[in-house]
N, C-alpha and C. Protein backbone atom coordinates (compact mmCIF):
# COMPACT_ATOMS: atom_id res chain seq x y z
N UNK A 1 0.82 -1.19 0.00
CA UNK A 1 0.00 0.00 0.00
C UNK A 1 0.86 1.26 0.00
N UNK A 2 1.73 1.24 0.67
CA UNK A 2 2.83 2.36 0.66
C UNK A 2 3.72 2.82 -0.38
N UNK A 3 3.83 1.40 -1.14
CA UNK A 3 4.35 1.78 -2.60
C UNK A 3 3.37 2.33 -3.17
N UNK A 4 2.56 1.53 -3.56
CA UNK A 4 1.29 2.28 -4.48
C UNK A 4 1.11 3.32 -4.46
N UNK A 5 0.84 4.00 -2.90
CA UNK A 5 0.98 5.62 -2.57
C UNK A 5 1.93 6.57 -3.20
N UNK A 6 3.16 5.66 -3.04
CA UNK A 6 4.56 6.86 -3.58
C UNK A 6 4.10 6.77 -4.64
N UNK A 7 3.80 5.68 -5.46
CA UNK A 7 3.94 5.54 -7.04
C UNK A 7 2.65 6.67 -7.51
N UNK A 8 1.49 6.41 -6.94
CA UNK A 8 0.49 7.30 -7.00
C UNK A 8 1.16 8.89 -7.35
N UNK A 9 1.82 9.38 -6.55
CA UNK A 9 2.19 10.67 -5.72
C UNK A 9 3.10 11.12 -6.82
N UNK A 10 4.28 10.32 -7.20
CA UNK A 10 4.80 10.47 -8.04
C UNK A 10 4.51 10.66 -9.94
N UNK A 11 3.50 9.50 -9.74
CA UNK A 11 2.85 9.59 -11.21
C UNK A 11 2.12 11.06 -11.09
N UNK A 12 1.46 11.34 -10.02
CA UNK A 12 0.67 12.62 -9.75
C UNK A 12 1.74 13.86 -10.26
N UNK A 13 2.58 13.96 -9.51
CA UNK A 13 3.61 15.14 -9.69
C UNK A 13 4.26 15.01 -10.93
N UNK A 14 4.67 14.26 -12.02
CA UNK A 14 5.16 14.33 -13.04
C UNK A 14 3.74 14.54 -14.21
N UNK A 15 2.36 14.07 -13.98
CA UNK A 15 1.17 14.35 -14.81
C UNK A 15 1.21 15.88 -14.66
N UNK A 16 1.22 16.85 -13.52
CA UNK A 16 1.83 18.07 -13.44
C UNK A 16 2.81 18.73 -14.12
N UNK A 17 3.99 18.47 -13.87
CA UNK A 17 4.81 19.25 -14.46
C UNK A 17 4.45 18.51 -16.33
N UNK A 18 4.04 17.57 -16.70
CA UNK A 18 3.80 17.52 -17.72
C UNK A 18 2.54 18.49 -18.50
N UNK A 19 1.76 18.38 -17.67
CA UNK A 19 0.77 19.72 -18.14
C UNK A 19 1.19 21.23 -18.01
N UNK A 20 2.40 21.46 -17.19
CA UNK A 20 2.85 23.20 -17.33
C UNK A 20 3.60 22.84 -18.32
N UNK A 21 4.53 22.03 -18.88
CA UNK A 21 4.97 22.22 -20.00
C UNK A 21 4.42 21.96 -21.59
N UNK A 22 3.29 21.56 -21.13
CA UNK A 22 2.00 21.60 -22.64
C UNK A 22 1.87 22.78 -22.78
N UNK A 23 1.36 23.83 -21.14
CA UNK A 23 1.20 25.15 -21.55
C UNK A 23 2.14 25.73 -21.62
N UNK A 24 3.31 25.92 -21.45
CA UNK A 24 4.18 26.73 -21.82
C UNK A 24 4.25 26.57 -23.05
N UNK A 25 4.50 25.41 -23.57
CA UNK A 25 4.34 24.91 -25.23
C UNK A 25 3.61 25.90 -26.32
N UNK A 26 2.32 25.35 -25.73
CA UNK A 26 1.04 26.41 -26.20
C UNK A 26 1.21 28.09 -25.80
N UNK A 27 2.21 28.50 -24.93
CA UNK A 27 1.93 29.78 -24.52
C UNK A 27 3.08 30.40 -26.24
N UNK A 28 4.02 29.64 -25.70
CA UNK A 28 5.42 30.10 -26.66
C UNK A 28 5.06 29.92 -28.63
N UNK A 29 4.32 28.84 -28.78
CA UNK A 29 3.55 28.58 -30.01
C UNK A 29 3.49 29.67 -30.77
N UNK A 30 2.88 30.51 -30.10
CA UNK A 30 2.28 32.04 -29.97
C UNK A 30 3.09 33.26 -29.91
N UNK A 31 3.89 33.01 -29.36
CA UNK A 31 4.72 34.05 -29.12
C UNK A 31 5.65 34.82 -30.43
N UNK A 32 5.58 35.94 -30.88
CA UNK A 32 6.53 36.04 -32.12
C UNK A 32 8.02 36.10 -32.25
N UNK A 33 8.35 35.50 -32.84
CA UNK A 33 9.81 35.21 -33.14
C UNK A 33 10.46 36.36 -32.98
N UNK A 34 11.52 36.76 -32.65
CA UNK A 34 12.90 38.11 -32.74
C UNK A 34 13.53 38.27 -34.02
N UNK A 35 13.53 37.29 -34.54
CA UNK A 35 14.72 36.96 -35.84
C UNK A 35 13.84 36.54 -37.16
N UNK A 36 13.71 37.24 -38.40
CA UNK A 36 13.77 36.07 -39.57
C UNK A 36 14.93 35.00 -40.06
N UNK A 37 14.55 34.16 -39.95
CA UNK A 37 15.87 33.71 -41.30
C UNK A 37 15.97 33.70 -42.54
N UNK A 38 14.96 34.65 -42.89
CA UNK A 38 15.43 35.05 -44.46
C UNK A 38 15.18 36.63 -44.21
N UNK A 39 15.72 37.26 -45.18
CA UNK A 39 15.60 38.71 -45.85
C UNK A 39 14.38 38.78 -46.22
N UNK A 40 13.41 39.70 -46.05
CA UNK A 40 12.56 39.96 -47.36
C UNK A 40 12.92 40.58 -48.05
N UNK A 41 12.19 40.33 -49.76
CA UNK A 41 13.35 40.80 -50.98
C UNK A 41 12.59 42.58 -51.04
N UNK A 42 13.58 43.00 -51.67
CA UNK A 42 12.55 44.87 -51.56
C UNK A 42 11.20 44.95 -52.59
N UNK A 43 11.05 43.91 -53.71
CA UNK A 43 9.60 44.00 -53.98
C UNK A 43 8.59 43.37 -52.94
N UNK A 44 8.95 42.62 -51.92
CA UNK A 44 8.32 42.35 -50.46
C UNK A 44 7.67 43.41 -49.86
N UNK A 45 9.31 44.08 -49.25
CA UNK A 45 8.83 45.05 -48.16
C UNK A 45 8.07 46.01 -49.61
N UNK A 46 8.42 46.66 -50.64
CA UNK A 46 7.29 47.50 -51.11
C UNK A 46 5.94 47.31 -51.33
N UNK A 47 5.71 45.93 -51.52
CA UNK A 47 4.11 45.38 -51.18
C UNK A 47 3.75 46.06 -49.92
N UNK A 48 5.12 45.65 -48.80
CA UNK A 48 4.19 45.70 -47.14
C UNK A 48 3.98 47.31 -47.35
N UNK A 49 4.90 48.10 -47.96
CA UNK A 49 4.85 49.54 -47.77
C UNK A 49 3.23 49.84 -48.27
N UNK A 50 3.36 49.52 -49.45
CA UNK A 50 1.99 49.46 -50.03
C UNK A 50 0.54 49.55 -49.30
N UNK A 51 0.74 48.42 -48.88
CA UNK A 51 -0.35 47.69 -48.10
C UNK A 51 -0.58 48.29 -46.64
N UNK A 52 0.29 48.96 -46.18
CA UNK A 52 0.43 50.19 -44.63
C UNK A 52 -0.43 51.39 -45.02
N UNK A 53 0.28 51.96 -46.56
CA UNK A 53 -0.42 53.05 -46.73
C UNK A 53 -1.84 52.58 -47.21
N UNK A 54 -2.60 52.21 -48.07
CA UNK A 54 -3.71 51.59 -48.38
C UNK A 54 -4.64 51.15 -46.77
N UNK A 55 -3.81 50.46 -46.06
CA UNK A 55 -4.59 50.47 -44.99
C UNK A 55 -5.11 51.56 -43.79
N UNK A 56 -3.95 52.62 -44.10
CA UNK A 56 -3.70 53.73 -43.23
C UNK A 56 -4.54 54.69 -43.94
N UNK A 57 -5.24 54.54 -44.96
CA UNK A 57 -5.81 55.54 -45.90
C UNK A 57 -4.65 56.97 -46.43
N UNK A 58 -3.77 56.04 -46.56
CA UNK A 58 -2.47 57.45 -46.81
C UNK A 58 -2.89 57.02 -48.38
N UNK A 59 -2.19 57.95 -49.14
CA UNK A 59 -1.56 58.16 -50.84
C UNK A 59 -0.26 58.31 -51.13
N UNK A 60 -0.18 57.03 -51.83
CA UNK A 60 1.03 57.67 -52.63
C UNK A 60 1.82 58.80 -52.61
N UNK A 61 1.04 59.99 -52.61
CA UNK A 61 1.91 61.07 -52.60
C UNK A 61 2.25 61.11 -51.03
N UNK A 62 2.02 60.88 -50.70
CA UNK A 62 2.24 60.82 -48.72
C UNK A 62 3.54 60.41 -48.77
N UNK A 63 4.00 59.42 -49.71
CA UNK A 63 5.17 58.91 -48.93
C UNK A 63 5.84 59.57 -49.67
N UNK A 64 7.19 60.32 -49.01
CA UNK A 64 7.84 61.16 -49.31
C UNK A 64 8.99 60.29 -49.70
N UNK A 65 9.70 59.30 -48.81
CA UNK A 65 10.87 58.84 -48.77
C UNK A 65 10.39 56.69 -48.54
N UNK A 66 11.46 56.15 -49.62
CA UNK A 66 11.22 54.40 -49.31
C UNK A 66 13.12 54.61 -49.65
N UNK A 67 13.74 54.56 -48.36
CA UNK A 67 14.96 54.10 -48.64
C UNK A 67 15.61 53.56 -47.90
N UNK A 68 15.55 52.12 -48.31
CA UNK A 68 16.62 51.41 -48.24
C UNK A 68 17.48 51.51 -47.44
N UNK A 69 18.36 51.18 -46.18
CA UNK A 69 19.48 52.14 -45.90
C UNK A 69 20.68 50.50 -46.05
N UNK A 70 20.37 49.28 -46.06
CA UNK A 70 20.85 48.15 -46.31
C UNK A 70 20.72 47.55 -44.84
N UNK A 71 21.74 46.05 -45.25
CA UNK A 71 21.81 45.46 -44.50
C UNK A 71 23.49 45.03 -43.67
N UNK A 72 23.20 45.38 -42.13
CA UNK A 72 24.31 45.52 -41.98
C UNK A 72 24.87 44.31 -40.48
N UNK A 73 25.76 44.10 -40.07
CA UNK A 73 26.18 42.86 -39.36
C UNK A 73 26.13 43.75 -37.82
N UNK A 74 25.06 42.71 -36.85
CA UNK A 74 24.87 43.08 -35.71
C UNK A 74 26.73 42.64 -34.97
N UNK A 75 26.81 43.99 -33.78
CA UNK A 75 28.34 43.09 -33.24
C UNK A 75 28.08 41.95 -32.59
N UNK A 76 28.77 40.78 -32.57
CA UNK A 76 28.42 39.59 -31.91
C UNK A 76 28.58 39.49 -30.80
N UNK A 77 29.76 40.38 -30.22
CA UNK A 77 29.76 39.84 -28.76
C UNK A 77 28.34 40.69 -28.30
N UNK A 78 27.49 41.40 -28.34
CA UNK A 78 25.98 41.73 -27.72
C UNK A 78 25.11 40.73 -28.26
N UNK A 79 25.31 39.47 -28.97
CA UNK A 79 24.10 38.59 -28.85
C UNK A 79 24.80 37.25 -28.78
N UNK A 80 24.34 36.54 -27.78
CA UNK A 80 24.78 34.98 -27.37
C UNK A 80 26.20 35.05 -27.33
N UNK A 81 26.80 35.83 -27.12
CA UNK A 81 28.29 35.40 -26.55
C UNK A 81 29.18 35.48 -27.82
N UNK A 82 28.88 35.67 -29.37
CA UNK A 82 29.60 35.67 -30.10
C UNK A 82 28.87 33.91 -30.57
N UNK A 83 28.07 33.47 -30.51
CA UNK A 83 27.66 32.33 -31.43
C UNK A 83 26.55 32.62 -32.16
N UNK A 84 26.53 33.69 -32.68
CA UNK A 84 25.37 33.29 -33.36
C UNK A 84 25.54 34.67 -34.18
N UNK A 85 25.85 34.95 -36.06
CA UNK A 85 25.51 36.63 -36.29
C UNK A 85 23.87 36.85 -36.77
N UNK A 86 24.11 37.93 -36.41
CA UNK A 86 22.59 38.84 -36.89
C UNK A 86 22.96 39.64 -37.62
N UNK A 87 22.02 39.61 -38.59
CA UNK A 87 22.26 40.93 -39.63
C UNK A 87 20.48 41.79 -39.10
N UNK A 88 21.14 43.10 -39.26
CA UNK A 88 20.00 43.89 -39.02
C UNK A 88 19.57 44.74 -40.46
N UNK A 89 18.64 44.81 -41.42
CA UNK A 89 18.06 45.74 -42.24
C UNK A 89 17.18 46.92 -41.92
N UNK A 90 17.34 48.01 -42.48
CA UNK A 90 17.17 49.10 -42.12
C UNK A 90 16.45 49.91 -43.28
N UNK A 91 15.10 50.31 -43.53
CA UNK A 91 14.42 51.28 -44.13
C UNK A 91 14.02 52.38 -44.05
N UNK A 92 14.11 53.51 -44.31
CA UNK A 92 13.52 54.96 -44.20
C UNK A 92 12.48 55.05 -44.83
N UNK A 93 12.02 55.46 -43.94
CA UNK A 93 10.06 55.76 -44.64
C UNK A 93 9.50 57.12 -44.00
N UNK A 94 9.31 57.70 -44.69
CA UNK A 94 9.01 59.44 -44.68
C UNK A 94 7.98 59.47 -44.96
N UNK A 95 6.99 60.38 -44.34
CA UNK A 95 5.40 60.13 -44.51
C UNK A 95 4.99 61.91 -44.21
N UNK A 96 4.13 62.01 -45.34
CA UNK A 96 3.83 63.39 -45.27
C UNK A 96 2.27 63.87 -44.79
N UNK A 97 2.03 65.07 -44.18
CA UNK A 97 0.74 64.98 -43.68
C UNK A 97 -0.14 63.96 -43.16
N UNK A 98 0.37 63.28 -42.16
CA UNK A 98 -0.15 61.86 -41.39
C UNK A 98 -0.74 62.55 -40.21
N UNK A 99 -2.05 61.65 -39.57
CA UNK A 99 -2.34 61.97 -38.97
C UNK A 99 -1.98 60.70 -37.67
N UNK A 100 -2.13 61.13 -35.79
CA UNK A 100 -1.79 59.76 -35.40
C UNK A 100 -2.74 58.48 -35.62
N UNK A 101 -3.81 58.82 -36.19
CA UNK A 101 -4.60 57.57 -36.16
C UNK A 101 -3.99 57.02 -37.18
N UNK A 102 -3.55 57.95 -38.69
CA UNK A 102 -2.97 57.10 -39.94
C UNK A 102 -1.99 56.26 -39.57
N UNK A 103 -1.00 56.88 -38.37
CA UNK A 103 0.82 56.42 -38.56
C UNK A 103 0.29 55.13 -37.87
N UNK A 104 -0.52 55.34 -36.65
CA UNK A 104 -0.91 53.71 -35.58
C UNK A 104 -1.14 52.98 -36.77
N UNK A 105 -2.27 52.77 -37.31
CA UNK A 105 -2.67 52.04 -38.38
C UNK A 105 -1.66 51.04 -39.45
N UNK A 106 -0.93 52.59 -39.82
CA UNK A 106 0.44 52.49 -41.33
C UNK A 106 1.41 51.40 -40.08
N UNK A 107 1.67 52.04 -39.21
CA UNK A 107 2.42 51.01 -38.29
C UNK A 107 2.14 49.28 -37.90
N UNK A 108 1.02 49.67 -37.28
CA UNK A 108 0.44 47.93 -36.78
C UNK A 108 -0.20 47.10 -38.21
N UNK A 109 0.14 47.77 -39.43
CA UNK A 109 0.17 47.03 -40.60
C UNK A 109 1.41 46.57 -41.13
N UNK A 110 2.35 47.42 -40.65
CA UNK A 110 3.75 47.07 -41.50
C UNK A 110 4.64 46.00 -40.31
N UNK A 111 4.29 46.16 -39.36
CA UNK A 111 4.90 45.60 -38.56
C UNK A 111 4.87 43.72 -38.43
N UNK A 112 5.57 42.93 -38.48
CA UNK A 112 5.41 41.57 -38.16
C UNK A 112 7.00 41.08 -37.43
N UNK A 113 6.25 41.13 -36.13
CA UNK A 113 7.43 40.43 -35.22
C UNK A 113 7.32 38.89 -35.87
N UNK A 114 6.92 38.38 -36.60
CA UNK A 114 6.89 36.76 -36.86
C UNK A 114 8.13 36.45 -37.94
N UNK A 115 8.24 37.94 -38.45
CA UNK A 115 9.43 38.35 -39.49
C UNK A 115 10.86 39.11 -39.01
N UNK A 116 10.60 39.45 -37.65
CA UNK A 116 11.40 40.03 -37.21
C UNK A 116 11.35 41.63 -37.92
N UNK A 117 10.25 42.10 -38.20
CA UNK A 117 10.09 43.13 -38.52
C UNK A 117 9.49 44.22 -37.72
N UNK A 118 10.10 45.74 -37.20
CA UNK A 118 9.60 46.36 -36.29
C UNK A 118 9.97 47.81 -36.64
N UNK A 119 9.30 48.61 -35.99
CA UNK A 119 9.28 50.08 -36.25
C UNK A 119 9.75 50.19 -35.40
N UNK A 120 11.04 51.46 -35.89
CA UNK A 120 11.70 52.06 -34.40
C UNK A 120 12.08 53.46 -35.05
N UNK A 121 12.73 54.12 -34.04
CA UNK A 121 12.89 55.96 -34.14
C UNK A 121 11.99 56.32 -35.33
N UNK A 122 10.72 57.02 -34.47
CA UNK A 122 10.08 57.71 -34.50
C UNK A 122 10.29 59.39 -35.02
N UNK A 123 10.66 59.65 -35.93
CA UNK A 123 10.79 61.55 -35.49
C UNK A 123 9.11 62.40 -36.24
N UNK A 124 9.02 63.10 -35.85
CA UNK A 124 7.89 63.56 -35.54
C UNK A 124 8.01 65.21 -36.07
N UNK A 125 7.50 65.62 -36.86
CA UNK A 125 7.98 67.63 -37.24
C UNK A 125 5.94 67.55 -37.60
N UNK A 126 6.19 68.89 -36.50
CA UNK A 126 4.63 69.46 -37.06
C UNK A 126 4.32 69.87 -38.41
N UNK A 127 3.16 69.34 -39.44
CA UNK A 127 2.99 69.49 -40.75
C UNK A 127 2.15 70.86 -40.43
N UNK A 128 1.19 70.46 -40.64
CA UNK A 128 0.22 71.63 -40.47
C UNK A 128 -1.12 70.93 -39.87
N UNK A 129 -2.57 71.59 -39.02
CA UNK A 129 -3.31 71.60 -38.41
C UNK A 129 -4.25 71.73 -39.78
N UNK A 130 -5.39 71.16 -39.66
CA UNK A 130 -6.80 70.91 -40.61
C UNK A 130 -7.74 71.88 -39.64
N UNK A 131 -7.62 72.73 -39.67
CA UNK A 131 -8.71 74.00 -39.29
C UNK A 131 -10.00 73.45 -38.93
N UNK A 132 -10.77 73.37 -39.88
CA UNK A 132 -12.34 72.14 -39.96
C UNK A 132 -12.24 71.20 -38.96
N UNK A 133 -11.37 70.57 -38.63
CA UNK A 133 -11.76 69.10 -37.79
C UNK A 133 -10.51 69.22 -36.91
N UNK A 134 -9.99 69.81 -36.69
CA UNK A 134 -8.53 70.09 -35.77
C UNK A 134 -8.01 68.86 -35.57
N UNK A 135 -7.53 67.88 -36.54
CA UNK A 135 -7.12 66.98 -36.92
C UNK A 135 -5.50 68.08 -36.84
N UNK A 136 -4.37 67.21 -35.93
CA UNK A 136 -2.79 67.62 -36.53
C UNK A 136 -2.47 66.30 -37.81
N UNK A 137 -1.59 67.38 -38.40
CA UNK A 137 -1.27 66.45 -39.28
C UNK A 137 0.45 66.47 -38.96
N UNK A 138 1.26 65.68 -39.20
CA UNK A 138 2.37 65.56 -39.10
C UNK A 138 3.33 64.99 -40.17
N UNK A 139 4.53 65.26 -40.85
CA UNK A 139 5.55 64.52 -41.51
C UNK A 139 6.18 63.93 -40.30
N UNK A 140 6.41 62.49 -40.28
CA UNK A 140 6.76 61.76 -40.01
C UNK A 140 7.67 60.65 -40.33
N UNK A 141 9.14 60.09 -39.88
CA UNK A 141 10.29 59.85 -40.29
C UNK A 141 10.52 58.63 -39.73
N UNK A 142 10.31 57.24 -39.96
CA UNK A 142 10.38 56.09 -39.37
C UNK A 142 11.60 55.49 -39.72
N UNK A 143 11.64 54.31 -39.01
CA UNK A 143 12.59 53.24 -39.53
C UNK A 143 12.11 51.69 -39.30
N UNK A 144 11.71 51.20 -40.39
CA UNK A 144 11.58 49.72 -40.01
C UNK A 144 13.03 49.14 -40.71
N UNK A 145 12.47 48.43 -39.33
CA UNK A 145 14.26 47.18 -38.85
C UNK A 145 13.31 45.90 -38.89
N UNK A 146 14.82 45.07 -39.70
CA UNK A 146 13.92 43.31 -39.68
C UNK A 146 15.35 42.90 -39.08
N UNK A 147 15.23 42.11 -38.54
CA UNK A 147 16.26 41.65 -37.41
C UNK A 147 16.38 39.95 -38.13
N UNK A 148 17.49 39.82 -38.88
CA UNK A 148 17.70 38.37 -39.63
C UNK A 148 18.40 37.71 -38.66
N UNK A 149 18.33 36.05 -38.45
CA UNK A 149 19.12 35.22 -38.29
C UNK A 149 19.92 34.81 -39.10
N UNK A 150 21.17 34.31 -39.06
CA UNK A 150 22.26 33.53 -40.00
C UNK A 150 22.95 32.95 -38.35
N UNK A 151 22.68 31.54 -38.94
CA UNK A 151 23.60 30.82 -37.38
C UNK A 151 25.09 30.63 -38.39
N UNK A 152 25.80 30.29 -36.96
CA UNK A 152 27.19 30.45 -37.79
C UNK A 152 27.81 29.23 -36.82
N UNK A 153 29.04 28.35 -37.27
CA UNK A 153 29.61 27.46 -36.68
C UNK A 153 30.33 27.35 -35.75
């Protein structure tokens, strides 16, 4: 009877830790990646550009600036100790007369952490104010960064 108990107790406590690690499983499933391991090619990202402004209700003429700035080699000793390089890519995207509801929008469209793709430095210059609806409008100066993997030996 006393075995049975431990064995019980034991089968009990490992059916446990086997179910937190289903959910962690399931939590991480979910979770978006840091890194692509591929590039997207620039008729890619100009689709995604595309598809930000179209969703953001911007125009064409809105975007002032799509450039490129390349792709360049993260230093290694700041990620894993020197095992592993990252290349980081870098775009300028200039946006004219935006408003903040457009840029949120143009943003949480262009963005895919699953790609390692993210918006960062923000700059911000007052455009001009819409009188009628006191809507600000702003030129606005982004940078989306896609953060690549390349493992190395």
């Amino acid at each position: 009877m006393l075995v049975s108990q431990r064995r019980f107790e034991e089968a009990s406590s490992e059916l446990s830790l086997s179910q937190r690690r289903v959910a962690d499983i399931q939590r991480l499933k979910y979770r978006p990646t840091v890194a692509s391991l591929e590039k997207e090619s620039d008729s890619e990202m100009n689709r995604r550009i595309d598809g930000a402004l179209a969703n953001a209700g911007l125009s064409n003429e809105q975007l002032l600036e799509n450039n490129p700035i390349g792709v360049s080699d993260l230093p290694q000793e700041s990620i894993l100790n020197g095992k592993a390089n990252y290349e980081q890519r870098q775009t300028n995207i200039k946006l004219e007369a935006v408003s903040m509801q457009q840029l949120v929008q143009f943003c949480e469209f262009i963005e895919d952490p699953k790609k390692g793709l993210t918006v960062r430095d923000l700059v911000f210059v007052p455009n001009r104010s819409n009188a009628s609806s006191g809507i600000e409008l702003w030129t606005v100066t982004l940078t989306l960064t896609q953060l690549i993997f390349s493992p190395t030996s």
